[in-house]
PDB file of N, CA and C in Angstrom:
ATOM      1  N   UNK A   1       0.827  -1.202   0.000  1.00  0.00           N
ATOM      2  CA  UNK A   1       0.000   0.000   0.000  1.00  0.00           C
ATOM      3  C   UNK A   1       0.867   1.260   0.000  1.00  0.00           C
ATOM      4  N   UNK A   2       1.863   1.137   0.459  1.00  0.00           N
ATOM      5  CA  UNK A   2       2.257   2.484   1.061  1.00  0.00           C
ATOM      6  C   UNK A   2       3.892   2.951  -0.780  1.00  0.00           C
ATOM      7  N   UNK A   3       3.506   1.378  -1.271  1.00  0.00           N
ATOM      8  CA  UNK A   3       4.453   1.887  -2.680  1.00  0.00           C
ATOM      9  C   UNK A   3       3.207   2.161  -3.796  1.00  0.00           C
ATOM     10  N   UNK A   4       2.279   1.926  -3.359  1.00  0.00           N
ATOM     11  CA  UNK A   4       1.223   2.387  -3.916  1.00  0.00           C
ATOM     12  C   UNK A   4       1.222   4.004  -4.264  1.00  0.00           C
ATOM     13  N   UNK A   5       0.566   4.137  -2.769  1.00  0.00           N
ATOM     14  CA  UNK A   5       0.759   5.793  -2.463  1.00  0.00           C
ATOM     15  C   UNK A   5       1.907   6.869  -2.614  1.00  0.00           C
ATOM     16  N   UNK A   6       3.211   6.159  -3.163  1.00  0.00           N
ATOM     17  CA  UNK A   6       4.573   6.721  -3.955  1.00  0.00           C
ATOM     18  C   UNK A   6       4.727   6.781  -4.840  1.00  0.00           C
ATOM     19  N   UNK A   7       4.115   5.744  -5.646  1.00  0.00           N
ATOM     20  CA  UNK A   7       4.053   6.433  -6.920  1.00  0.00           C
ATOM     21  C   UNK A   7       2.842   6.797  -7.395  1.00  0.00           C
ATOM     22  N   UNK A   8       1.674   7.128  -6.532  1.00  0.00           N
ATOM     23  CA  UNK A   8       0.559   7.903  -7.328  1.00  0.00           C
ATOM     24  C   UNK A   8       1.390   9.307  -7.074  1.00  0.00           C
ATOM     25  N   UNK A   9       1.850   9.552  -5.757  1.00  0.00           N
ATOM     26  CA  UNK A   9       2.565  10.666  -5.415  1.00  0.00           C
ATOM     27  C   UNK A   9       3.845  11.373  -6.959  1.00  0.00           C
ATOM     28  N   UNK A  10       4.014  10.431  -7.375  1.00  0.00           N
ATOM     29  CA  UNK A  10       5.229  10.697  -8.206  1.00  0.00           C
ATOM     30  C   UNK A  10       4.338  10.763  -9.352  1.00  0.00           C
ATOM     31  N   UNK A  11       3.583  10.111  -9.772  1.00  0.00           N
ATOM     32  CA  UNK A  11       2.746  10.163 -10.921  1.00  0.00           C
ATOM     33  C   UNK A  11       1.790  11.658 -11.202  1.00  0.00           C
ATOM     34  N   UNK A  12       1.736  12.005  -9.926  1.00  0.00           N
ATOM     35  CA  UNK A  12       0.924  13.450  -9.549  1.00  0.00           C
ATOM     36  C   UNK A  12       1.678  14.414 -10.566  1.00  0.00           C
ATOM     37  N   UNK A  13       3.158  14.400  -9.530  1.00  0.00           N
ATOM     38  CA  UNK A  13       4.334  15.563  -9.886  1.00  0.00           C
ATOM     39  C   UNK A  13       4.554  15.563 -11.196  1.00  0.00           C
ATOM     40  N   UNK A  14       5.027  14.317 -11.750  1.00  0.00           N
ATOM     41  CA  UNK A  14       5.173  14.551 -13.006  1.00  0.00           C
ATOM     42  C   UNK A  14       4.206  14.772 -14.113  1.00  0.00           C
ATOM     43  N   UNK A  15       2.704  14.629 -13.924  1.00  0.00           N
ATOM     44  CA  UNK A  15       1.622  14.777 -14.591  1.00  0.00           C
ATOM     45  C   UNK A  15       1.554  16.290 -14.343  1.00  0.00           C
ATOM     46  N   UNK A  16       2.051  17.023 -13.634  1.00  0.00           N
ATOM     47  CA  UNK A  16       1.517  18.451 -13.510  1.00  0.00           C
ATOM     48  C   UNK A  16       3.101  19.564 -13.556  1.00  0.00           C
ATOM     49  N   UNK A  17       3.964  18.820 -13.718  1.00  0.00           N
ATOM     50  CA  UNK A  17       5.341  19.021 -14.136  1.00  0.00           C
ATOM     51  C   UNK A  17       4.994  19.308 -15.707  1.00  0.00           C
ATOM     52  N   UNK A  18       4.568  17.895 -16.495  1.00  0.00           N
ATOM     53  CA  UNK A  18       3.791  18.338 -17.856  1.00  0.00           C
ATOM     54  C   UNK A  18       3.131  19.007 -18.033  1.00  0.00           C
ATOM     55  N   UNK A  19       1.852  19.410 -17.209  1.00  0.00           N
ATOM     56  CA  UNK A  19       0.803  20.585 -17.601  1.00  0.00           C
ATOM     57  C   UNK A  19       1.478  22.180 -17.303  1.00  0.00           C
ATOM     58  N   UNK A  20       2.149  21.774 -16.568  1.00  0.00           N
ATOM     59  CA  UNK A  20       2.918  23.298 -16.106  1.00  0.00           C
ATOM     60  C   UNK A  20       4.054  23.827 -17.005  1.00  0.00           C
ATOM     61  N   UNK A  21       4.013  22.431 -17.669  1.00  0.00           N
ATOM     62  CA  UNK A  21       5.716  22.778 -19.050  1.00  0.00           C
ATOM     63  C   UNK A  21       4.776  23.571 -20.077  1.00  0.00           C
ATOM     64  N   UNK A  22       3.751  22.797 -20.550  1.00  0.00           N
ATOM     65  CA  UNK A  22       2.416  23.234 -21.633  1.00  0.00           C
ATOM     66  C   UNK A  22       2.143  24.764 -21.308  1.00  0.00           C
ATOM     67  N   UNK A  23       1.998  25.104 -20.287  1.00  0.00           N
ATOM     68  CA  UNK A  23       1.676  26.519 -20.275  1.00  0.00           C
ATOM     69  C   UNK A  23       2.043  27.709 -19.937  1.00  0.00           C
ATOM     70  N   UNK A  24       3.364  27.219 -20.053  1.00  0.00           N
ATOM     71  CA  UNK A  24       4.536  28.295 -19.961  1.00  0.00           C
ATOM     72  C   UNK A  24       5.266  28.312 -21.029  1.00  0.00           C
ATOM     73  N   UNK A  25       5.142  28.580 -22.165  1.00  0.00           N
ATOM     74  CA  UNK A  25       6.014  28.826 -23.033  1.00  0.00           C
ATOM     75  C   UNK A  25       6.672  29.920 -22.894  1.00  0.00           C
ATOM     76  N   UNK A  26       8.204  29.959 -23.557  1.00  0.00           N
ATOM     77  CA  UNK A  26       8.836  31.148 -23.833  1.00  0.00           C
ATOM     78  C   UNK A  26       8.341  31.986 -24.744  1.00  0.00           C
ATOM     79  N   UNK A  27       8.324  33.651 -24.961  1.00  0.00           N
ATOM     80  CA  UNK A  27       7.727  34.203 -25.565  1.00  0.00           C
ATOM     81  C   UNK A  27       8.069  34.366 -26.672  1.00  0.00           C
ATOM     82  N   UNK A  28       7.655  34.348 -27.789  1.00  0.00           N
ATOM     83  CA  UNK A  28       7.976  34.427 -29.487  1.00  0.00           C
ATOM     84  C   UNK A  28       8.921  35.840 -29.171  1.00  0.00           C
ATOM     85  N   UNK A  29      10.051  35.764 -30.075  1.00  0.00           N
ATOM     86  CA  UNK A  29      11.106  36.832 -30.313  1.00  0.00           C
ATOM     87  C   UNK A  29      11.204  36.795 -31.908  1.00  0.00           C
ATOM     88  N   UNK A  30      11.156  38.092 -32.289  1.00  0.00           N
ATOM     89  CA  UNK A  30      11.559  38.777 -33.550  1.00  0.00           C
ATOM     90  C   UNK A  30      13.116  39.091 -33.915  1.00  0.00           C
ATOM     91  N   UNK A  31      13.839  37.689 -33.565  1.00  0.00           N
ATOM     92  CA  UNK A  31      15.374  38.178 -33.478  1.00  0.00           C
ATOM     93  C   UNK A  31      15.429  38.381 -35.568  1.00  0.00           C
ATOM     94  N   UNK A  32      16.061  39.464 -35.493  1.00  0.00           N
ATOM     95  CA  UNK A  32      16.460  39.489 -36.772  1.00  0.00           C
ATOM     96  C   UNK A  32      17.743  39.180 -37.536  1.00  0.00           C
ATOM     97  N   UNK A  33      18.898  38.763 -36.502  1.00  0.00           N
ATOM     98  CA  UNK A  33      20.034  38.435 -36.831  1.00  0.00           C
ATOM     99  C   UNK A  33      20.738  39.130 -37.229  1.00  0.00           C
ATOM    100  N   UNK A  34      20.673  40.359 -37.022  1.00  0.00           N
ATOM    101  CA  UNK A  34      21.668  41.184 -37.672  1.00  0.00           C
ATOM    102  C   UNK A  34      22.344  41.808 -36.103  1.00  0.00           C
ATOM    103  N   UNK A  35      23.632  41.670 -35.844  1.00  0.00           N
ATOM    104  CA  UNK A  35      24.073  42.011 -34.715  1.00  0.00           C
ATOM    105  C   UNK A  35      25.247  43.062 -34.784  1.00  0.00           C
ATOM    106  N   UNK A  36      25.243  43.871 -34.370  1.00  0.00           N
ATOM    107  CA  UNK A  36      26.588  45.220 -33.904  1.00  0.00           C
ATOM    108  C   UNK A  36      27.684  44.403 -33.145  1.00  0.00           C
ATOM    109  N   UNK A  37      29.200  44.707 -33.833  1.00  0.00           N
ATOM    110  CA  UNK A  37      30.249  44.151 -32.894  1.00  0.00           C
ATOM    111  C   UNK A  37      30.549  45.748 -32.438  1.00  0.00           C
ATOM    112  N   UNK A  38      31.029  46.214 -31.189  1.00  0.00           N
ATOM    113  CA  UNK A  38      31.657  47.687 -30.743  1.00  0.00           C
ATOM    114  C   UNK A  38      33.177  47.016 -30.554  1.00  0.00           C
ATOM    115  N   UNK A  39      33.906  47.310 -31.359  1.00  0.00           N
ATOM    116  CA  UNK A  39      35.643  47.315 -31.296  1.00  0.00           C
ATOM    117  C   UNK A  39      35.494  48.045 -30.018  1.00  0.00           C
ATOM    118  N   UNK A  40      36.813  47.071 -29.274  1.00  0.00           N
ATOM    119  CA  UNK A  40      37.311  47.556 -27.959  1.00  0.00           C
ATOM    120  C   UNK A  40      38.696  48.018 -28.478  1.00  0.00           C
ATOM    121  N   UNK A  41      38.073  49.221 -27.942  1.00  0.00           N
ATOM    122  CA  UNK A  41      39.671  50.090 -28.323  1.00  0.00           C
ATOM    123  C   UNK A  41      39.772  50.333 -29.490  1.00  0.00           C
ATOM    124  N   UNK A  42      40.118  51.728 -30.332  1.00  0.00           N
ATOM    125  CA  UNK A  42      39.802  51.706 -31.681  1.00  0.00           C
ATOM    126  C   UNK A  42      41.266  52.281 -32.207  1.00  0.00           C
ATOM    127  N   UNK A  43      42.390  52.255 -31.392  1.00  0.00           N
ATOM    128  CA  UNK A  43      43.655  53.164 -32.077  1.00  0.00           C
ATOM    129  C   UNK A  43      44.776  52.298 -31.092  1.00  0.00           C
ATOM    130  N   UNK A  44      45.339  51.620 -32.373  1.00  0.00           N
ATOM    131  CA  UNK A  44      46.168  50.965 -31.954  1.00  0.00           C
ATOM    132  C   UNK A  44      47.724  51.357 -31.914  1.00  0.00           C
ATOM    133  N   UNK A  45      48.669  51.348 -31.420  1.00  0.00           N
ATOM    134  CA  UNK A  45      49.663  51.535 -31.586  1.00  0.00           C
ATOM    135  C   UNK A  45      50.615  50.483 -30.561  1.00  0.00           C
ATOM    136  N   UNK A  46      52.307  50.915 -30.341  1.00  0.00           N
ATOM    137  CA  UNK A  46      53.057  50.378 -29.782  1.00  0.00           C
ATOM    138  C   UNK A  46      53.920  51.433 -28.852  1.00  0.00           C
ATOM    139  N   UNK A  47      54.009  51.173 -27.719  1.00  0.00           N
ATOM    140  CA  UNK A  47      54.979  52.031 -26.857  1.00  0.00           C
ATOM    141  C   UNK A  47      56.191  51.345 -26.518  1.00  0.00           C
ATOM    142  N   UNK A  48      57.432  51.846 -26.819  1.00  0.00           N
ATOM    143  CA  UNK A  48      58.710  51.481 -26.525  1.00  0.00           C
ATOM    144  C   UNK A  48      59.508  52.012 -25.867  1.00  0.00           C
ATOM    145  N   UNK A  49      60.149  51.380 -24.517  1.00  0.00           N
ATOM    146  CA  UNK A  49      60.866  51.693 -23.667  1.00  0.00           C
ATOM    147  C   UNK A  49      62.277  51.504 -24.225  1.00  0.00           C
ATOM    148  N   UNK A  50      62.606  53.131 -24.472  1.00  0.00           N
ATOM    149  CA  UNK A  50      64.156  53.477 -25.129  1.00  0.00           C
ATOM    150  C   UNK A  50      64.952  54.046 -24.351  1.00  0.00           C
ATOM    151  N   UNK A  51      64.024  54.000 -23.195  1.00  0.00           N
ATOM    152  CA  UNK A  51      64.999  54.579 -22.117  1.00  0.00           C
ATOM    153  C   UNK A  51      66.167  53.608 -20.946  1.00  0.00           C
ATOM    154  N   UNK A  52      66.549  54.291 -19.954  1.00  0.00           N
ATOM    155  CA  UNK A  52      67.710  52.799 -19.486  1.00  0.00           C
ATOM    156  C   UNK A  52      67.356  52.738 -18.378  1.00  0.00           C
ATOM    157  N   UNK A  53      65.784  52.739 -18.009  1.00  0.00           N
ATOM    158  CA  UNK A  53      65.672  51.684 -16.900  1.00  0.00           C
ATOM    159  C   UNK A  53      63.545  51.451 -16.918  1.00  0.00           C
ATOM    160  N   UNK A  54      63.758  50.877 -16.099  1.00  0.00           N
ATOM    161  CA  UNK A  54      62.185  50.068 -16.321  1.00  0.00           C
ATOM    162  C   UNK A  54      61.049  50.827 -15.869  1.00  0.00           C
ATOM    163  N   UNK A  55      60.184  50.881 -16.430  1.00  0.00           N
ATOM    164  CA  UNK A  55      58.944  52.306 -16.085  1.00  0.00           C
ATOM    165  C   UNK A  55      57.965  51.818 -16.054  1.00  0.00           C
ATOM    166  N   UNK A  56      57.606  52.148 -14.650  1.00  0.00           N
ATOM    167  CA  UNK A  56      55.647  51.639 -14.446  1.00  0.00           C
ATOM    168  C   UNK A  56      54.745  52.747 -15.301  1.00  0.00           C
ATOM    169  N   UNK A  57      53.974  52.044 -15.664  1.00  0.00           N
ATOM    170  CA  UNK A  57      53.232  52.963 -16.979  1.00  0.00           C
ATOM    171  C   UNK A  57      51.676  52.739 -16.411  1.00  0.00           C
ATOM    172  N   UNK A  58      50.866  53.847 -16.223  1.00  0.00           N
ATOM    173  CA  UNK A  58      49.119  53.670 -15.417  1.00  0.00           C
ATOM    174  C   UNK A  58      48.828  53.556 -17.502  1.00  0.00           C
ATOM    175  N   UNK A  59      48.205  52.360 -17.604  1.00  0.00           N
ATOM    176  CA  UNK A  59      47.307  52.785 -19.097  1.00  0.00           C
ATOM    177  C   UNK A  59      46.205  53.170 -19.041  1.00  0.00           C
ATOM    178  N   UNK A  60      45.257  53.795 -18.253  1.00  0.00           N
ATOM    179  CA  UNK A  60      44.046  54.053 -18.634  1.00  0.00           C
ATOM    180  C   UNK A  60      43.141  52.719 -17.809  1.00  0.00           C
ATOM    181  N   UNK A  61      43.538  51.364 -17.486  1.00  0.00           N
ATOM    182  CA  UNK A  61      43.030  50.255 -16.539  1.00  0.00           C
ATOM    183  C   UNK A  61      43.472  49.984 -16.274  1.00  0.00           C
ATOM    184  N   UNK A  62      44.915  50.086 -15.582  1.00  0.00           N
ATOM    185  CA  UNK A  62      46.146  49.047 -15.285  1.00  0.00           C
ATOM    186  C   UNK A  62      47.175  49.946 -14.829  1.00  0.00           C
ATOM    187  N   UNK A  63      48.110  49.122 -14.738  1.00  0.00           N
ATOM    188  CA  UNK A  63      49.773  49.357 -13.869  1.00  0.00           C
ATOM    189  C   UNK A  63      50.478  48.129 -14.852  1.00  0.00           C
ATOM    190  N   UNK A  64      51.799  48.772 -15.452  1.00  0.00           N
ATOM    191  CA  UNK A  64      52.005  47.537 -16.175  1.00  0.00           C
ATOM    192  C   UNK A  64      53.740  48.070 -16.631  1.00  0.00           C
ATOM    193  N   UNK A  65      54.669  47.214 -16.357  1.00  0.00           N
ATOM    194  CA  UNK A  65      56.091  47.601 -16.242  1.00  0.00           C
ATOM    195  C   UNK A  65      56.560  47.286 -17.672  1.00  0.00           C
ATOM    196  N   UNK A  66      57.007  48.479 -18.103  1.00  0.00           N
ATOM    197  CA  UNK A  66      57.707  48.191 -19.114  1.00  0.00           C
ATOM    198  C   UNK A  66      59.307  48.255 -18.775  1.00  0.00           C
ATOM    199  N   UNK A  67      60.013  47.153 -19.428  1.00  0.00           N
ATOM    200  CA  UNK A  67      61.455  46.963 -19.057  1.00  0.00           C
ATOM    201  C   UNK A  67      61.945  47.481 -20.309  1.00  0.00           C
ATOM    202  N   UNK A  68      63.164  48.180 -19.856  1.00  0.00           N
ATOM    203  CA  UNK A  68      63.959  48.986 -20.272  1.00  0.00           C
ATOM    204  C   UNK A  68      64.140  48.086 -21.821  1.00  0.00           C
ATOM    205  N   UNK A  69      63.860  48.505 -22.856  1.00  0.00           N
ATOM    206  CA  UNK A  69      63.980  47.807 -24.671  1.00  0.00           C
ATOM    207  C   UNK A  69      63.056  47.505 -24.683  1.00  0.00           C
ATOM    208  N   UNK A  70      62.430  47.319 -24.090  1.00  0.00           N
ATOM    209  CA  UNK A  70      60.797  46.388 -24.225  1.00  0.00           C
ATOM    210  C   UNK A  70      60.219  47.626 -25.108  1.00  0.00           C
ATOM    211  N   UNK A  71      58.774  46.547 -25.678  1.00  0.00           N
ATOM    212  CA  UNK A  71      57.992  47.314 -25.937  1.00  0.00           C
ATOM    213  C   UNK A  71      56.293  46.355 -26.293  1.00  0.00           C
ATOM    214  N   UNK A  72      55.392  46.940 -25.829  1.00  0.00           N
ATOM    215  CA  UNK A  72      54.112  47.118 -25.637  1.00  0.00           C
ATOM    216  C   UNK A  72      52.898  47.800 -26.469  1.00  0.00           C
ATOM    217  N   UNK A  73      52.010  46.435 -27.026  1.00  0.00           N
ATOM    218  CA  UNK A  73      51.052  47.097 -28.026  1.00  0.00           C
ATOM    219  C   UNK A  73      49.782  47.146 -27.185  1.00  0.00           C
ATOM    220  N   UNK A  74      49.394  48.362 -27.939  1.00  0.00           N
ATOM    221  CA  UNK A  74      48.217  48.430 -27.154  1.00  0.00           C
ATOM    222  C   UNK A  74      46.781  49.145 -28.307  1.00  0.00           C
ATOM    223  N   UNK A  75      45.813  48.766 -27.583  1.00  0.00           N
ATOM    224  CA  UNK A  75      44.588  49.004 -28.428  1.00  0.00           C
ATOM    225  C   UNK A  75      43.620  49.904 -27.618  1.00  0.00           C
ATOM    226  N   UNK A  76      43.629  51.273 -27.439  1.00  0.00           N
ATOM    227  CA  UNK A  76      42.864  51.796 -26.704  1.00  0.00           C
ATOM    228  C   UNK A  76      41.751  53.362 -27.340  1.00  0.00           C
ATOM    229  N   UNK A  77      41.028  53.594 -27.105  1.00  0.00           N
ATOM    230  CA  UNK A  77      40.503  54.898 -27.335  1.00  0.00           C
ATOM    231  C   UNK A  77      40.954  56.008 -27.268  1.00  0.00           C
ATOM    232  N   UNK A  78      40.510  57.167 -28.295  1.00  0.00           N
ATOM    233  CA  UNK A  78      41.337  58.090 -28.358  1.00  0.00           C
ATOM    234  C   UNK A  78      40.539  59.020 -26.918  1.00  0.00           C
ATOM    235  N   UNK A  79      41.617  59.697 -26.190  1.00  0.00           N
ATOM    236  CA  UNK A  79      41.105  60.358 -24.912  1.00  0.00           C
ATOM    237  C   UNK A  79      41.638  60.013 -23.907  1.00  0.00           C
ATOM    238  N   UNK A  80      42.292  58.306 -24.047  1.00  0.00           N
ATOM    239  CA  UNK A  80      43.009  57.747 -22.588  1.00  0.00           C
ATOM    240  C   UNK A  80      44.737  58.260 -22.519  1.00  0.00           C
ATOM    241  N   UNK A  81      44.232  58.140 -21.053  1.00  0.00           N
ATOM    242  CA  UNK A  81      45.330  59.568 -20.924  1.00  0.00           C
ATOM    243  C   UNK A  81      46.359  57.773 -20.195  1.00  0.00           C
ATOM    244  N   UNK A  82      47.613  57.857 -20.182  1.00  0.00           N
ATOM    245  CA  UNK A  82      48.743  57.460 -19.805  1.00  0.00           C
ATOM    246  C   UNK A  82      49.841  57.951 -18.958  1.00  0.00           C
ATOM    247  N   UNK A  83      50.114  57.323 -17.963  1.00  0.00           N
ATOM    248  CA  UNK A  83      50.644  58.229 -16.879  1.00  0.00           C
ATOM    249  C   UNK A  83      51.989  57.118 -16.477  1.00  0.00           C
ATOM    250  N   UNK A  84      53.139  58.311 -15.976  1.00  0.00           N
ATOM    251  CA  UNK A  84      54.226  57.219 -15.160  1.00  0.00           C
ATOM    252  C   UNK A  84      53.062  56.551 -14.017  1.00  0.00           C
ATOM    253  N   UNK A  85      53.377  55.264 -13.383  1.00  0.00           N
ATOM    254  CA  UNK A  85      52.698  54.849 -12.693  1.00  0.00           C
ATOM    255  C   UNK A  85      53.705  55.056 -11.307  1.00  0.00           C
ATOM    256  N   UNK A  86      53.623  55.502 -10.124  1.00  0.00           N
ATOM    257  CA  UNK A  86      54.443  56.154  -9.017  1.00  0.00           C
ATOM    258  C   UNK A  86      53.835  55.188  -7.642  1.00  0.00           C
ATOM    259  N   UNK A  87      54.715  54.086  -7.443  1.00  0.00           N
ATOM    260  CA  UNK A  87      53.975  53.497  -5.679  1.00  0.00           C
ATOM    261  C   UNK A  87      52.463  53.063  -6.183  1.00  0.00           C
ATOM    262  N   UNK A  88      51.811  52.730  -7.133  1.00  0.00           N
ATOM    263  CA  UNK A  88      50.632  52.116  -7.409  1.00  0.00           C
ATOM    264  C   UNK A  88      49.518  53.511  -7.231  1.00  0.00           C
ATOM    265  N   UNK A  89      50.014  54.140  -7.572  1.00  0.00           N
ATOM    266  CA  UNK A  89      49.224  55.415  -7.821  1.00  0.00           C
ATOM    267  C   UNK A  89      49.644  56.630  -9.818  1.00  0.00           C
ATOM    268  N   UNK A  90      48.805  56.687 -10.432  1.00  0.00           N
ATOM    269  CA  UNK A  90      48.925  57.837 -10.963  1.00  0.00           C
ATOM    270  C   UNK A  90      50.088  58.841 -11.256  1.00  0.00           C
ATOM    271  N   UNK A  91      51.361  59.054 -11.928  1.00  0.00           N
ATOM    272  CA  UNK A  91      51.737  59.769 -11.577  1.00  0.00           C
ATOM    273  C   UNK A  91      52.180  61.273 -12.708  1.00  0.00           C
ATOM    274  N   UNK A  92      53.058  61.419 -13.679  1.00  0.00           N
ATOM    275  CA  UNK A  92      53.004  62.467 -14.077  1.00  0.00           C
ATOM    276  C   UNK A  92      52.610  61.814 -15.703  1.00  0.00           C
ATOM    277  N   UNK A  93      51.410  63.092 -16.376  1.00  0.00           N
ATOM    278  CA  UNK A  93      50.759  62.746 -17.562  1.00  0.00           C
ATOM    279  C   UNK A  93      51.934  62.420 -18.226  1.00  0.00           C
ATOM    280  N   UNK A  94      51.964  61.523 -19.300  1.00  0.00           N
ATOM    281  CA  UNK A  94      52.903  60.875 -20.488  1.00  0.00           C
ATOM    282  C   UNK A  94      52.057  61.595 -21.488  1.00  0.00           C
ATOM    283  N   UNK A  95      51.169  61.057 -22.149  1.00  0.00           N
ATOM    284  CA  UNK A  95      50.124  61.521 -22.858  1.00  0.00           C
ATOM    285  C   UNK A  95      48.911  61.292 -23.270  1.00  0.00           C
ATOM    286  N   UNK A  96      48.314  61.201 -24.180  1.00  0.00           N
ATOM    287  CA  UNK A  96      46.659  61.164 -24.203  1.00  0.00           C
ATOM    288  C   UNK A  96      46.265  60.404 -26.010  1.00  0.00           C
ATOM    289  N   UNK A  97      45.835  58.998 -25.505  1.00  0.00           N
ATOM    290  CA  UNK A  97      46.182  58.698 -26.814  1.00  0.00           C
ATOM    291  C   UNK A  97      45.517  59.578 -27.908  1.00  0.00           C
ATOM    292  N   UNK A  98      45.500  59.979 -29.372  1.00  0.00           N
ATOM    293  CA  UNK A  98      44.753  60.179 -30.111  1.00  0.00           C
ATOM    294  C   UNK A  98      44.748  59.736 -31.632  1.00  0.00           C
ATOM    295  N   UNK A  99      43.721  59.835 -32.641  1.00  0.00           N
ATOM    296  CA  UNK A  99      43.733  58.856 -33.974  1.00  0.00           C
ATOM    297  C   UNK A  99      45.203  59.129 -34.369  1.00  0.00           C
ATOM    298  N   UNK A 100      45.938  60.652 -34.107  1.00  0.00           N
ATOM    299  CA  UNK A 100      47.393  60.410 -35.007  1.00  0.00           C
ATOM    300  C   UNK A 100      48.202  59.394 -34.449  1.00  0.00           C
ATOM    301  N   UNK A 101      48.465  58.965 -33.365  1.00  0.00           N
ATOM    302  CA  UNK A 101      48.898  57.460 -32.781  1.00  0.00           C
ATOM    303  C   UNK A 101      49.250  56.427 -33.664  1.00  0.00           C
ATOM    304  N   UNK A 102      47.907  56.393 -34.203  1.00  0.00           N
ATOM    305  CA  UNK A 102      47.444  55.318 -34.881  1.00  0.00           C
ATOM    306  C   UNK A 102      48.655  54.572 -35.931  1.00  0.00           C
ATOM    307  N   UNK A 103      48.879  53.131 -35.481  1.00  0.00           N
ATOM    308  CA  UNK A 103      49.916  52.612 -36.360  1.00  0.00           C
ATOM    309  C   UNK A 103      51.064  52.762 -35.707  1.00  0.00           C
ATOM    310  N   UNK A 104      51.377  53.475 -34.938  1.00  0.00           N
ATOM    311  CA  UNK A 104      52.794  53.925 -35.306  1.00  0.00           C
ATOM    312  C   UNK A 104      53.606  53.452 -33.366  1.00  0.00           C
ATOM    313  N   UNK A 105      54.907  53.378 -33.614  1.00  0.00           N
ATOM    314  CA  UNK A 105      55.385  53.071 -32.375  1.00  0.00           C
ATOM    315  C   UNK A 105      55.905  54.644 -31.648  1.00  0.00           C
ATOM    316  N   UNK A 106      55.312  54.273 -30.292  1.00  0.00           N
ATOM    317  CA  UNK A 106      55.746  55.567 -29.895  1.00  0.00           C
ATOM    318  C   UNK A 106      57.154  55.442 -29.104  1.00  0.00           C
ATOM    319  N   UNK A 107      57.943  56.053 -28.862  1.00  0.00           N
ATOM    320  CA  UNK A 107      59.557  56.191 -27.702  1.00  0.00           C
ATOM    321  C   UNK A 107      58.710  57.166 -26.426  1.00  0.00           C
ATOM    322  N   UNK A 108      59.153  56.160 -25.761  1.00  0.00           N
ATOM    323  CA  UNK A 108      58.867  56.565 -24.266  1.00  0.00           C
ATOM    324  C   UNK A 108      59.668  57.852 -23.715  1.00  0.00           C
ATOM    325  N   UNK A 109      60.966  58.042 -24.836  1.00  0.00           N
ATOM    326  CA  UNK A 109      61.922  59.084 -24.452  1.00  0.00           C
ATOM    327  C   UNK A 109      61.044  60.268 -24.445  1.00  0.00           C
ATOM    328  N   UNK A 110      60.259  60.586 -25.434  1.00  0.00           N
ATOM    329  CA  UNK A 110      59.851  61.315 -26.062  1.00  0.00           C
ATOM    330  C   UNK A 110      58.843  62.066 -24.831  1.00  0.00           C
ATOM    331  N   UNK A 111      58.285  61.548 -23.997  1.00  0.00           N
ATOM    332  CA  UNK A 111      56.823  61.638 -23.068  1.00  0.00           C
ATOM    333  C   UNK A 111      57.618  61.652 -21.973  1.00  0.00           C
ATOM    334  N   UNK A 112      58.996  61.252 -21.901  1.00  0.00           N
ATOM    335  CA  UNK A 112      59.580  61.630 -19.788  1.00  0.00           C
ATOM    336  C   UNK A 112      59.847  62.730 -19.598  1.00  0.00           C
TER     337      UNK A 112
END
């Protein structure tokens, strides 16, 4: 009796598990497939450390050491400003990227 009463119990749930799937549908969508990519970062260039020793550089999201010959590409918007990076803080403007950037490698000499 009592495996009786377990699976009418189970027979319940899943009989109304089904009626409850039936009347919930997801709602019709008009996807049209046509989708926008937004480029991250639209001006690319390269910064090169020509100087003779290693420089914390703030990019605009980060702290990031460039060693002395090194050099670093980057893909960012025109407006982000670049700074020596000083003790994990901000420190004096380098410069501000903009479209003339674009392509080209910059010397770090140039911005100390």
């Amino acid at each position: 009796m009592k495996k009786v009463k377990i699976l009418a119990l189970a027979l319940t749930f899943i009989a109304s598990g089904s009626i409850a799937g039936l009347a919930f549908k997801p709602a019709e969508t008009t996807d049209s497939g046509i989708y926008l990519t937004v480029p991250q970062g639209g001006i690319e260039f390269s910064l090169k450390n020509d100087t003779d020793d290693n420089v914390n550089i703030y990019d605009g999201s980060g702290y990031a050491t460039l060693n002395k010959g090194s050099q670093k590409n980057y893909s960012k918007d025109a407006g982000t400003k670049f700074h020596v990076g000083e003790s994990g803080k901000k420190g004096k403007l380098l410069f501000e990227v903009s479209s003339s950037m674009e392509g080209k490698t910059l010397k770090l000499s140039s911005y100390m």
